[in-house]
C-alpha atoms as a PDB file:
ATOM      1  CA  UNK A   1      73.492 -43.233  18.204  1.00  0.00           C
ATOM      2  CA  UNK A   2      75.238 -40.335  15.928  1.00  0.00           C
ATOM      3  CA  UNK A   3      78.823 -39.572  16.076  1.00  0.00           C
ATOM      4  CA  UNK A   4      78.530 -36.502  17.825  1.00  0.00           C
ATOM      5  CA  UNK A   5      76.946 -38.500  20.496  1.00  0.00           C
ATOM      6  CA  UNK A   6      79.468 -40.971  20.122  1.00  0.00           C
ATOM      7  CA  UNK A   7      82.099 -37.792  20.862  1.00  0.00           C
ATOM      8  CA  UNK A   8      80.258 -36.443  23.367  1.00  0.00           C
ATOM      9  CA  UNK A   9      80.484 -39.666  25.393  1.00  0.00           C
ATOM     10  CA  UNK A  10      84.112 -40.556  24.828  1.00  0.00           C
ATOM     11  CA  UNK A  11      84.791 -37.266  26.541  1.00  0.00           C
ATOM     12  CA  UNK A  12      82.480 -38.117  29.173  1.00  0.00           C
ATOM     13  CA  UNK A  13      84.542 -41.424  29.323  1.00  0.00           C
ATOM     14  CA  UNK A  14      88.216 -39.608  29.044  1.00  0.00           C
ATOM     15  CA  UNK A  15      86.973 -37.624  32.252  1.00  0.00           C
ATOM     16  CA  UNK A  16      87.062 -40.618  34.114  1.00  0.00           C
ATOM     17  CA  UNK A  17      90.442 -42.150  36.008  1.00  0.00           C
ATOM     18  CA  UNK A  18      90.504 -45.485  34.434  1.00  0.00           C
ATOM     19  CA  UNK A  19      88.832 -44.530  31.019  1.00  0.00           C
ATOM     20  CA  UNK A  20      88.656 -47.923  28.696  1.00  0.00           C
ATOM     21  CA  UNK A  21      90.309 -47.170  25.314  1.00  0.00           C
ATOM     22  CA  UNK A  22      87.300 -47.991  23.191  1.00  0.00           C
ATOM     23  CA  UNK A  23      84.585 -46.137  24.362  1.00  0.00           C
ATOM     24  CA  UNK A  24      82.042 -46.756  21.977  1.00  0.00           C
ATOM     25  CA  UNK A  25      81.413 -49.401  19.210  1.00  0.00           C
ATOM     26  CA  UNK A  26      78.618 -50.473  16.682  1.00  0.00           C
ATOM     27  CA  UNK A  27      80.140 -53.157  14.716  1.00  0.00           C
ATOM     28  CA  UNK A  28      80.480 -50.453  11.920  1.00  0.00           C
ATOM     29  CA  UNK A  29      82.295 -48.129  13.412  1.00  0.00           C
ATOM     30  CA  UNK A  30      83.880 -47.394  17.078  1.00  0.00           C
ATOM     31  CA  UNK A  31      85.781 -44.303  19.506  1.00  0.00           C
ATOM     32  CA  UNK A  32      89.039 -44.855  21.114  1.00  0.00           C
ATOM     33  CA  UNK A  33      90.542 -41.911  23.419  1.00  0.00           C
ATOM     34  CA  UNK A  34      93.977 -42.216  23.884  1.00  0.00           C
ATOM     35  CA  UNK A  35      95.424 -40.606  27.105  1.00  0.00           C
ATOM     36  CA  UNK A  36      98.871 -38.636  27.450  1.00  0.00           C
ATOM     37  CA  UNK A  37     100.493 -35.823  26.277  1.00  0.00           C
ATOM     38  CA  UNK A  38     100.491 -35.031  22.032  1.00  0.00           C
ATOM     39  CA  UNK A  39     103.493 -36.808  21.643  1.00  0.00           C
ATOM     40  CA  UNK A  40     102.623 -39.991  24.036  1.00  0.00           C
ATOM     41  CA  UNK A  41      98.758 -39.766  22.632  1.00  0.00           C
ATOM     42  CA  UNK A  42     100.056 -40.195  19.048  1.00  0.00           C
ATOM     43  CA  UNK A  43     102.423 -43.046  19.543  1.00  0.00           C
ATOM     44  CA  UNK A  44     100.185 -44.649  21.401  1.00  0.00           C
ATOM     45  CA  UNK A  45      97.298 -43.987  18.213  1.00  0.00           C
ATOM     46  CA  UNK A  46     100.258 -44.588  15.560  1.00  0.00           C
ATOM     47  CA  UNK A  47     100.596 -48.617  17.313  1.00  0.00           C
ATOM     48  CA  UNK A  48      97.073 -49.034  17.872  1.00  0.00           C
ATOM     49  CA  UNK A  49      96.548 -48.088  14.046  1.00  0.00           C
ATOM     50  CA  UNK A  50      98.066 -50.973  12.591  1.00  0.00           C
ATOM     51  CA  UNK A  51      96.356 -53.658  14.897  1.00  0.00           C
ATOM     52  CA  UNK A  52      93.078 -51.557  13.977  1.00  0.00           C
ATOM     53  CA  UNK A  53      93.475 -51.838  10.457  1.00  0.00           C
ATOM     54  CA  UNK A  54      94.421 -55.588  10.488  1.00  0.00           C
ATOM     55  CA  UNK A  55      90.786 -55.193  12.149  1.00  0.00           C
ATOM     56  CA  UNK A  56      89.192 -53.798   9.213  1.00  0.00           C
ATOM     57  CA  UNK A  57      88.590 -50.572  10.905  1.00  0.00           C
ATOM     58  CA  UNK A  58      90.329 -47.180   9.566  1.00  0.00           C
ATOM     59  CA  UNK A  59      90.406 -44.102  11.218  1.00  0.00           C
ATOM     60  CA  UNK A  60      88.509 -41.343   9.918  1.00  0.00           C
ATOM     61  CA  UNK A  61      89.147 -38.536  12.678  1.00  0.00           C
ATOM     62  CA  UNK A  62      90.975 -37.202  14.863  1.00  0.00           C
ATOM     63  CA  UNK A  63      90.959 -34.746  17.676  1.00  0.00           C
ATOM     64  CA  UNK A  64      93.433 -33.626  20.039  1.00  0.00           C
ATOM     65  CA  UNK A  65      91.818 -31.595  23.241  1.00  0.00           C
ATOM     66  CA  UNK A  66      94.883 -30.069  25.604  1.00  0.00           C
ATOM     67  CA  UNK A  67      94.632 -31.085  28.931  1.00  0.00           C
ATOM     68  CA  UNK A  68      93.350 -28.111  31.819  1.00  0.00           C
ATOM     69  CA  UNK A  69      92.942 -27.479  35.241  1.00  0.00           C
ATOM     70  CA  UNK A  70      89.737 -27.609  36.229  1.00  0.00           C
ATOM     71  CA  UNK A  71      87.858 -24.729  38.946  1.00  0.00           C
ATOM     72  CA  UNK A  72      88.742 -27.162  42.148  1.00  0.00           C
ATOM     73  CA  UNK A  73      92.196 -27.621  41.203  1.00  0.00           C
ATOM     74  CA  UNK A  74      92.776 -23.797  40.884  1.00  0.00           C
ATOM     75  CA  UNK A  75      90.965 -22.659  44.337  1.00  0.00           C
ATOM     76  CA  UNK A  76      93.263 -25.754  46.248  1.00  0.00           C
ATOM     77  CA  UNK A  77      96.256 -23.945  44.671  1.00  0.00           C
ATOM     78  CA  UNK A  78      94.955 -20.869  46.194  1.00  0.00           C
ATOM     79  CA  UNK A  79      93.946 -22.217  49.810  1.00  0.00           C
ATOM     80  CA  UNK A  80      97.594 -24.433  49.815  1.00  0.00           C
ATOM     81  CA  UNK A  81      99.361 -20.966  48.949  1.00  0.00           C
ATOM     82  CA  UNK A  82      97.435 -19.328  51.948  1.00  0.00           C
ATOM     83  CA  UNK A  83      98.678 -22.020  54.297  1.00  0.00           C
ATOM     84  CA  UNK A  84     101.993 -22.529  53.238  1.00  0.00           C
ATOM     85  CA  UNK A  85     102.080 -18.451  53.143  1.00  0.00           C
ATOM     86  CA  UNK A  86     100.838 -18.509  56.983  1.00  0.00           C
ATOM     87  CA  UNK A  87     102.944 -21.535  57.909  1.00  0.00           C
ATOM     88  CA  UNK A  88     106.351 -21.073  56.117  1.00  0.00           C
ATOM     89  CA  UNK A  89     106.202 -16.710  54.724  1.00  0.00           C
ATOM     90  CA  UNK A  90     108.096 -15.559  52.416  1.00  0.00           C
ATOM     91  CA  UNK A  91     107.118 -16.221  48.210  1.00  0.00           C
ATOM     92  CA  UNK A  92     107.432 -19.965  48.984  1.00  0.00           C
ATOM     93  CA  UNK A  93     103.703 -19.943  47.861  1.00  0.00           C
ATOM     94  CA  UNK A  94     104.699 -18.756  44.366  1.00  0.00           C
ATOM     95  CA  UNK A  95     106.176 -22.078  43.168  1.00  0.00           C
ATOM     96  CA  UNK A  96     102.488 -23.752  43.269  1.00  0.00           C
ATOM     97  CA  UNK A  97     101.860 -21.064  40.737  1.00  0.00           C
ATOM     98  CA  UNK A  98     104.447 -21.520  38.362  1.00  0.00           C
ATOM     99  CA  UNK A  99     103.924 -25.243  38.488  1.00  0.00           C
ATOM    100  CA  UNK A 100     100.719 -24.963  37.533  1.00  0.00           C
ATOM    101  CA  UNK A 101     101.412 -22.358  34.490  1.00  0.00           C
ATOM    102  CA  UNK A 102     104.414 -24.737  33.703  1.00  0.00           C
ATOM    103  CA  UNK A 103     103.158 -28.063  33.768  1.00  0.00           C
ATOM    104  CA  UNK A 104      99.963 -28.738  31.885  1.00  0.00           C
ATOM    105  CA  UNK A 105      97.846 -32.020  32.496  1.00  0.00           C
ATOM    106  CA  UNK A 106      97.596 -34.471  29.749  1.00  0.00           C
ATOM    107  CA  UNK A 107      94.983 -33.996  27.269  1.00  0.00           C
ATOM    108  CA  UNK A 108      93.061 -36.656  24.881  1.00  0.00           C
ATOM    109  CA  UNK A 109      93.509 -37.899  21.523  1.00  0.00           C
ATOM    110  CA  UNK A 110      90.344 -38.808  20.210  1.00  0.00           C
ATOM    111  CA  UNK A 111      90.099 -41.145  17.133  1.00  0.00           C
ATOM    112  CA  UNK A 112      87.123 -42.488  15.361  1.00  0.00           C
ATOM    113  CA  UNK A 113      87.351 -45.532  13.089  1.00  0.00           C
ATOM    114  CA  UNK A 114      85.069 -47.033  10.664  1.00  0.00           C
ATOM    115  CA  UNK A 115      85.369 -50.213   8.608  1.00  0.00           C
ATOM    116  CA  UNK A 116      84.439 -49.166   4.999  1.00  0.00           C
ATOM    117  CA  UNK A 117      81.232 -50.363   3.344  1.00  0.00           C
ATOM    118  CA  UNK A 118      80.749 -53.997   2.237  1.00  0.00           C
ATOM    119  CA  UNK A 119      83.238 -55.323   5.062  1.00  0.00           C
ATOM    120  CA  UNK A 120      83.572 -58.616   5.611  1.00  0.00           C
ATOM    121  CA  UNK A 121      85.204 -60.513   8.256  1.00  0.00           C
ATOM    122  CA  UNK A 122      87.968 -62.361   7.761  1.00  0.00           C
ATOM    123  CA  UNK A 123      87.694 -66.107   9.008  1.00  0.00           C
ATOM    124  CA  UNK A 124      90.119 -67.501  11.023  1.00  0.00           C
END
């Protein structure tokens, strides 16, 4: 498996609710996808680093991928503002709106690691 494949499925794997952090290994090398906003995503990478490395694995990418509201979640907001305009009038309606341009979901932090050639286990 290449490591574009190996990208390709840890976003197919960051899609899902309960997404494992390590979404792909080899013995060689491995994917982690770390879940949050920038900030939380890169603390979260920063301690997961060091435990990592004590591993033998070091990370040789990264990529950040902002979170976004999909197609469903954007006609919902439109139905909900037609109901809550029918049920409650006035520009009530207008705050799903600005929620949704104000508040963005979390995105992914994805990080590959390798453990450099001639790697060898420590026993113990």
């Amino acid at each position: 498996m290449g490591f574009m494949d190996m990208l390709k499925e840890s976003y197919r794997y960051a899609k899902t609710p309960q997404a494992a952090p390590v979404v792909r290994e080899d013995g060689r090398s491995l994917v982690k996808v770390y879940l949050g906003s920038q900030n939380s995503a890169a603390m979260k990478f920063k301690t997961d680093s060091v435990k990592m490395e004590q591993q033998g694995y070091l990370p040789i990418s990264q990529s950040w991928s902002p979170g976004s509201y999909g197609c469903s979640s954007f006609i919902a907001a439109i139905l909900l503002c037609i109901i809550i305009g029918f049920i409650f009038g006035g520009y009530f309606w207008l705050l799903v709106f600005f929620y949704m341009l104000i508040i963005k979901p979390h995105g992914n932090l994805t990080v590959a690691y390798a453990r450099p050639t001639g790697y060898v286990a420590e026993e113990g």
